[in-house]
C-alpha atoms as a PDB file:
ATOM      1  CA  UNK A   1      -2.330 -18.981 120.942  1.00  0.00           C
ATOM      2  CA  UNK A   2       1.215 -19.837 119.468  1.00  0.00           C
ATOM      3  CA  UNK A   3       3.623 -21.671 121.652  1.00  0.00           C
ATOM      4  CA  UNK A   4       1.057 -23.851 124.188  1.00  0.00           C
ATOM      5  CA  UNK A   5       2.477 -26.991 126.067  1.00  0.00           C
ATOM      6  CA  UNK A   6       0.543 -28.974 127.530  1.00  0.00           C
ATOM      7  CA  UNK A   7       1.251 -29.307 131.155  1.00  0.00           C
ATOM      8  CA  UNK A   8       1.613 -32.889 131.406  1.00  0.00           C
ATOM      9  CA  UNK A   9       3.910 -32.688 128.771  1.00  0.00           C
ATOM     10  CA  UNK A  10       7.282 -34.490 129.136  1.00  0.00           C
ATOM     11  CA  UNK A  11      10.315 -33.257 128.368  1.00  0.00           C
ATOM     12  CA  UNK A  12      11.352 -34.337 124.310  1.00  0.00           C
ATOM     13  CA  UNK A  13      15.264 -35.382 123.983  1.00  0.00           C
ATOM     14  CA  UNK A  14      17.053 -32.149 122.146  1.00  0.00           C
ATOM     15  CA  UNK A  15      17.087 -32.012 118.627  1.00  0.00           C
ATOM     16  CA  UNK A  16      20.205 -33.201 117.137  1.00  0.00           C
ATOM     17  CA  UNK A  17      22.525 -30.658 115.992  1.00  0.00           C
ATOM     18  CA  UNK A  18      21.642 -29.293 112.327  1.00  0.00           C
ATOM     19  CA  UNK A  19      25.286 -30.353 109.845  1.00  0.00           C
ATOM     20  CA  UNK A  20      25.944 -26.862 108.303  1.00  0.00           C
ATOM     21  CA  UNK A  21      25.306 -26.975 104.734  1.00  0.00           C
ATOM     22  CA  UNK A  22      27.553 -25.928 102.171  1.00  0.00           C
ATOM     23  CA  UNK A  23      26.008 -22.719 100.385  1.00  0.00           C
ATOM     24  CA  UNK A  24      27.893 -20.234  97.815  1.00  0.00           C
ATOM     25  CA  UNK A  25      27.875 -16.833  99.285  1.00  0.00           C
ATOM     26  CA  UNK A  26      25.205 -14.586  97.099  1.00  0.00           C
ATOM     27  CA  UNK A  27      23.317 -16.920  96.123  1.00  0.00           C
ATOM     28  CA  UNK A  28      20.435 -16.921  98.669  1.00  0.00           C
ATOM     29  CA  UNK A  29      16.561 -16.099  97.846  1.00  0.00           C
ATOM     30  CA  UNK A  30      14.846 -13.199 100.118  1.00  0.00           C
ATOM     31  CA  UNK A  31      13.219 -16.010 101.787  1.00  0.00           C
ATOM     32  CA  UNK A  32      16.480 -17.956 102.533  1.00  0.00           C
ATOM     33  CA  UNK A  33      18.241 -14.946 103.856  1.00  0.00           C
ATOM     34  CA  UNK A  34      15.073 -13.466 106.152  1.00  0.00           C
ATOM     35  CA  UNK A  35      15.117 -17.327 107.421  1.00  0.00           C
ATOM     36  CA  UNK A  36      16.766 -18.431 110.919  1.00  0.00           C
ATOM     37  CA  UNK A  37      20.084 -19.987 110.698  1.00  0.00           C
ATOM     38  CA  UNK A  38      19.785 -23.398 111.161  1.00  0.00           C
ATOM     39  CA  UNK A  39      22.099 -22.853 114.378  1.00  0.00           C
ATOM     40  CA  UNK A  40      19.533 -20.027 115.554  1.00  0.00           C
ATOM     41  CA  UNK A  41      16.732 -22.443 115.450  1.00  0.00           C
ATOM     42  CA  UNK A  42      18.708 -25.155 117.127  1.00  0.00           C
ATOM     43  CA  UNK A  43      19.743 -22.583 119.920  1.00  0.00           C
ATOM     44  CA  UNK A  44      16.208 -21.783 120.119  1.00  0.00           C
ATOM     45  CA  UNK A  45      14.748 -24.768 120.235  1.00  0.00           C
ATOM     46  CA  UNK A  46      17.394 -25.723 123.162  1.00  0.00           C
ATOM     47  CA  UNK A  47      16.087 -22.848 125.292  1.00  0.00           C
ATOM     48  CA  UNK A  48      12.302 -23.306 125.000  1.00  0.00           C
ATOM     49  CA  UNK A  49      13.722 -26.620 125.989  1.00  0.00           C
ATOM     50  CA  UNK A  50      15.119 -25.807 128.982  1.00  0.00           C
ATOM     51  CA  UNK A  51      12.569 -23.038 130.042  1.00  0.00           C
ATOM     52  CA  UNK A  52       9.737 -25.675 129.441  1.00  0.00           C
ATOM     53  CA  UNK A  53      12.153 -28.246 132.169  1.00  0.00           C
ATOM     54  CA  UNK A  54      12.546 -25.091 134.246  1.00  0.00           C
ATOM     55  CA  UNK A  55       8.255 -24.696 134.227  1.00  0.00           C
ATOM     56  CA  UNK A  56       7.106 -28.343 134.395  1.00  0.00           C
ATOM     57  CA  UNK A  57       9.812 -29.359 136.754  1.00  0.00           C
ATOM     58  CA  UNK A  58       8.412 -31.093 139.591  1.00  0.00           C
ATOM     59  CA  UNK A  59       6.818 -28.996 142.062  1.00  0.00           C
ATOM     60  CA  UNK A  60       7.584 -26.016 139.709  1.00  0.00           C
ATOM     61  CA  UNK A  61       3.988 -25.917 137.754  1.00  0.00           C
ATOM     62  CA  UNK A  62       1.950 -25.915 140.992  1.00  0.00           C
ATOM     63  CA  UNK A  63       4.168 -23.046 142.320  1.00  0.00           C
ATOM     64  CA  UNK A  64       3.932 -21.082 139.296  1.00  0.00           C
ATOM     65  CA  UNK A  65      -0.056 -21.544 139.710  1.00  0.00           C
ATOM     66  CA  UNK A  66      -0.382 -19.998 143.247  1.00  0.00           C
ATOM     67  CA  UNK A  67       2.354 -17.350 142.191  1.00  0.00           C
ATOM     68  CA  UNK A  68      -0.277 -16.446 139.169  1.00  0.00           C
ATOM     69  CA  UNK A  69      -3.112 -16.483 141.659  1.00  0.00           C
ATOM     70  CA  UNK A  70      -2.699 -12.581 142.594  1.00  0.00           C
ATOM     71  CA  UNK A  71      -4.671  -9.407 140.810  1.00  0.00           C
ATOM     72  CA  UNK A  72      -2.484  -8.529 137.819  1.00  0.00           C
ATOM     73  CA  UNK A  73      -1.346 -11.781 136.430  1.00  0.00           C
ATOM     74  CA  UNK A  74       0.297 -10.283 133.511  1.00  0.00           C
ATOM     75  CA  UNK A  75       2.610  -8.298 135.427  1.00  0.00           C
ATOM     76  CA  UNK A  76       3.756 -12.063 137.790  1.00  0.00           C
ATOM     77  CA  UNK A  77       3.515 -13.989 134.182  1.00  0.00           C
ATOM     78  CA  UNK A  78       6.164 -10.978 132.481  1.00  0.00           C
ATOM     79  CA  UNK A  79       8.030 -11.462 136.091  1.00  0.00           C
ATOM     80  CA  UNK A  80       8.118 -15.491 136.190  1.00  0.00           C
ATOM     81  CA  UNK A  81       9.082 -15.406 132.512  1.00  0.00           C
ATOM     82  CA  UNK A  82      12.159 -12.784 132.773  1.00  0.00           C
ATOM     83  CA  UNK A  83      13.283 -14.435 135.725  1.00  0.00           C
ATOM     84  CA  UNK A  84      13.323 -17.856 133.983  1.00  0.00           C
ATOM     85  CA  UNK A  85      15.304 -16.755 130.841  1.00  0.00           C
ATOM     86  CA  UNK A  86      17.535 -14.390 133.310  1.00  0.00           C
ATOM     87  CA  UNK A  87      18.686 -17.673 135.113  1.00  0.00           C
ATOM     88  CA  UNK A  88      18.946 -19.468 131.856  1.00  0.00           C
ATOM     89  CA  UNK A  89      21.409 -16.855 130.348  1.00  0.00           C
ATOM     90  CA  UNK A  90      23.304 -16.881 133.608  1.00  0.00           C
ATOM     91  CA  UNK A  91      23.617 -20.572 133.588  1.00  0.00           C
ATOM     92  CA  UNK A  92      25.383 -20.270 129.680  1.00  0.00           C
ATOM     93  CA  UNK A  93      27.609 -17.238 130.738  1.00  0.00           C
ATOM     94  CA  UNK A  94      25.137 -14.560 128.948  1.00  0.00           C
ATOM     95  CA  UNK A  95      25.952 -16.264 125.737  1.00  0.00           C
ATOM     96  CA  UNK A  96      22.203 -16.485 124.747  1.00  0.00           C
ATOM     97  CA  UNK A  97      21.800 -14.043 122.007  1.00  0.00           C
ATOM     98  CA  UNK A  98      19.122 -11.355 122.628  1.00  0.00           C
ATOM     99  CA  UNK A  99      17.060 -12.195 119.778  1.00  0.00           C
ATOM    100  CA  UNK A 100      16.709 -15.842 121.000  1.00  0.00           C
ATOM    101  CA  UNK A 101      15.930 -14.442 124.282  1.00  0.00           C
ATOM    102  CA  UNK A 102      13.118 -11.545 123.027  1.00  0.00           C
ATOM    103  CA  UNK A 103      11.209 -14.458 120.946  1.00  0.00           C
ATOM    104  CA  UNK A 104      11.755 -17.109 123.720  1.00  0.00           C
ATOM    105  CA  UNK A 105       9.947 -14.534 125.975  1.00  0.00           C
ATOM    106  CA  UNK A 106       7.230 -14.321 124.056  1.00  0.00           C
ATOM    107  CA  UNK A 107       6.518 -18.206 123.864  1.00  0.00           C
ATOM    108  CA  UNK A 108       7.595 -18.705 127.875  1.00  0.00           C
ATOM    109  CA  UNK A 109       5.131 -16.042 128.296  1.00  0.00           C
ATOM    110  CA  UNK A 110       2.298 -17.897 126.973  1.00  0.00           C
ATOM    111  CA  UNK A 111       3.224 -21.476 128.463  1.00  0.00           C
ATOM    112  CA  UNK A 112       3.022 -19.706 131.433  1.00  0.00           C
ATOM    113  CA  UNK A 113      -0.312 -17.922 131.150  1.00  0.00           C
ATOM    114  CA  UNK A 114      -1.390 -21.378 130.488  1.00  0.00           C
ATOM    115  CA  UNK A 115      -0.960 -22.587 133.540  1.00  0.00           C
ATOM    116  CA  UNK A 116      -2.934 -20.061 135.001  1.00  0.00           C
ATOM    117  CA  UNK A 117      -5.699 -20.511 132.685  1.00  0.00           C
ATOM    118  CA  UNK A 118      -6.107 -24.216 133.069  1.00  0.00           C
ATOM    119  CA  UNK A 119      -6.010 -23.684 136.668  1.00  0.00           C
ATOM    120  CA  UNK A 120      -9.412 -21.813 135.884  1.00  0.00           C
ATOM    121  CA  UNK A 121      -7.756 -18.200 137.503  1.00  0.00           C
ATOM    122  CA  UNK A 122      -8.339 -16.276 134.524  1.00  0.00           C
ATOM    123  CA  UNK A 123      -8.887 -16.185 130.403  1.00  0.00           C
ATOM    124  CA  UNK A 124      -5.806 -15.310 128.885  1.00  0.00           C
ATOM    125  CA  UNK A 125      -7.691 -13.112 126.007  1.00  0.00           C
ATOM    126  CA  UNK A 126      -5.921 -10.839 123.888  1.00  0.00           C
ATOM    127  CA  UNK A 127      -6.504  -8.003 125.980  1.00  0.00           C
ATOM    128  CA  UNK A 128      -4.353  -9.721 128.737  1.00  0.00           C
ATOM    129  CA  UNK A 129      -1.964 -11.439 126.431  1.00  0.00           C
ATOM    130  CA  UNK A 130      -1.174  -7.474 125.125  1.00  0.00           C
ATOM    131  CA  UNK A 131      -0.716  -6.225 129.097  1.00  0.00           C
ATOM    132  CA  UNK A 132       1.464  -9.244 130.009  1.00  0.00           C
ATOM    133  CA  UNK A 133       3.748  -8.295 126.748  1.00  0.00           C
ATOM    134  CA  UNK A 134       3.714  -4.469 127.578  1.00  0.00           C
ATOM    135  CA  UNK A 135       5.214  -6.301 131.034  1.00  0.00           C
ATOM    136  CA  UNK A 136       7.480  -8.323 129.404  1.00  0.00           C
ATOM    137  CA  UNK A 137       8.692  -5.570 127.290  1.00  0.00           C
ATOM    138  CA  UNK A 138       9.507  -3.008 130.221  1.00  0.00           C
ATOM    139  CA  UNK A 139      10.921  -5.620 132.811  1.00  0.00           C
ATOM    140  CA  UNK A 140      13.204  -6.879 130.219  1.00  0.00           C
ATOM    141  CA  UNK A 141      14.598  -3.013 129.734  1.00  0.00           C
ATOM    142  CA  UNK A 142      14.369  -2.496 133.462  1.00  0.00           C
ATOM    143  CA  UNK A 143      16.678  -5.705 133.789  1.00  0.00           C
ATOM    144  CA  UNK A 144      19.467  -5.218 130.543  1.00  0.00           C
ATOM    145  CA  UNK A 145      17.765  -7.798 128.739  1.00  0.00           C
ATOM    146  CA  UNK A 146      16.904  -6.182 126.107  1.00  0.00           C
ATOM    147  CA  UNK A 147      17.523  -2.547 125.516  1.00  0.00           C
ATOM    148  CA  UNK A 148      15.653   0.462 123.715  1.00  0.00           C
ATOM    149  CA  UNK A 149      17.629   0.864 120.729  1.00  0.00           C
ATOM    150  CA  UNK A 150      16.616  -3.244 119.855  1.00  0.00           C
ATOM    151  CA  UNK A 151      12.927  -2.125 120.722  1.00  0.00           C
ATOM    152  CA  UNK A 152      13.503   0.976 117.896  1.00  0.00           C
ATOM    153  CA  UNK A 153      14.521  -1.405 116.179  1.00  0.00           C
ATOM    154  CA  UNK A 154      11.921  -3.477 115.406  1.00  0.00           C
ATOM    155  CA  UNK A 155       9.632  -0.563 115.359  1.00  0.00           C
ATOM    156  CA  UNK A 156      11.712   1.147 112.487  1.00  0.00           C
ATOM    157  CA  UNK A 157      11.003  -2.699 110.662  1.00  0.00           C
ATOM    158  CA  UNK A 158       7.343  -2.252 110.915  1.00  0.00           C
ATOM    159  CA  UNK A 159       5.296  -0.772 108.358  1.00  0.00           C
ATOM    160  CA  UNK A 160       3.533   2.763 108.950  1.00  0.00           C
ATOM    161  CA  UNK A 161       0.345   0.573 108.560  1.00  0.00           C
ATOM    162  CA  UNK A 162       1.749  -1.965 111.030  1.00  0.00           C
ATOM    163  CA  UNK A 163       2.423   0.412 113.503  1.00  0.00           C
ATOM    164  CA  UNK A 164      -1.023   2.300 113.069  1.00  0.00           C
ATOM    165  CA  UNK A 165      -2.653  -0.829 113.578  1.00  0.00           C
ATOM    166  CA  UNK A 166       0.010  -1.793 116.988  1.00  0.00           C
ATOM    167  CA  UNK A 167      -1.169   1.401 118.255  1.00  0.00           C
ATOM    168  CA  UNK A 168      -4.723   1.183 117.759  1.00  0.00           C
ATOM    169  CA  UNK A 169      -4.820  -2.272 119.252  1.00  0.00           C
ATOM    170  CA  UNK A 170      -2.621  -0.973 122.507  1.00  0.00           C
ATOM    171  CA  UNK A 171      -5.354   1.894 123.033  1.00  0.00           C
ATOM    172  CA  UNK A 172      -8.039  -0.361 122.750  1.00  0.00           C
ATOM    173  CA  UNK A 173      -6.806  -2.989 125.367  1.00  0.00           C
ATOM    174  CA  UNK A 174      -5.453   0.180 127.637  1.00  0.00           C
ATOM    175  CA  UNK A 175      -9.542   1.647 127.530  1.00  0.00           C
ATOM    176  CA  UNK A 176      -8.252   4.793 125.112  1.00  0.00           C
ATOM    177  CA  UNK A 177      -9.707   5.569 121.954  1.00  0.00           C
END
């Protein structure tokens, strides 16, 4: 599972801001221009940051636990995760760009699911990990996180094989065919 903390973890200093480097326009590989920019993964980096502080605060971990403690998990980790990253882009003046915040959601997600799972409430399999991002994915359009054209989107990027294979897993987890 991509993006795990440990829950003791402390929180690391922030990662010194990347100089910009002097590039000629054009001149980039496909790999160099499908990369981050080296501001995107400082930004990033910056807000798992602070939504890690906001989790293992004090006190904040052992609340999160008994808020997991109910009978659809997925739907309080989607709901403790938008909340988090909602507060966070309040706190910068909704200057968090919505690509930071879709892939930070995916990784708060799991640090919180964790929690839950080390407390021994449930196994965070991928059958769960695919309802708690179907959650994620509708209560951050219910909210204005994100919206449905940046969900068509990233469907329209995925292959016709990729998206076979997307649907085939969702219908398995959901019981269907």
């Amino acid at each position: 599972m991509a993006g795990i903390i440990n829950s003791n973890r402390q929180a690391q200093q922030a990662p010194p801001q990347a100089q910009p480097e002097e590039k000629v326009v054009g001149n980039d590989t496909p790999e160099q221009q499908d990369a981050p920019s080296s501001d995107m993964q400082a930004g990033y980096e910056r807000l798992m940051e602070a939504f890690s502080l906001a989790v293992y605060s004090e006190g904040q971990a052992e609340s999160i636990v008994q808020a997991l403690n109910t009978e659809k998990p997925e739907e309080m980790i989607a709901s403790l995760t938008i909340n988090i990253l909602a507060e966070l882009d309040g706190k910068s003046g909704g200057k968090i760009p919505s690509e930071l915040l879709i892939e930070a959601a995916q990784e708060g997600a799991e640090m919180i699911a964790e929690l839950g799972e080390k407390a021994g409430l449930y196994q965070f399999d991928e059958a769960m990990e695919a309802r708690t991002y179907q959650a994620l994915i509708s209560q951050a359009i219910e909210r204005g996180i994100i919206d449905r054209a940046e969900i068509e989107e990233l469907m329209a990027s995925m292959s016709e094989e990729e998206m076979r294979a997307a649907v085939q897993q969702q219908q398995q987890f959901a019981g269907g065919v």
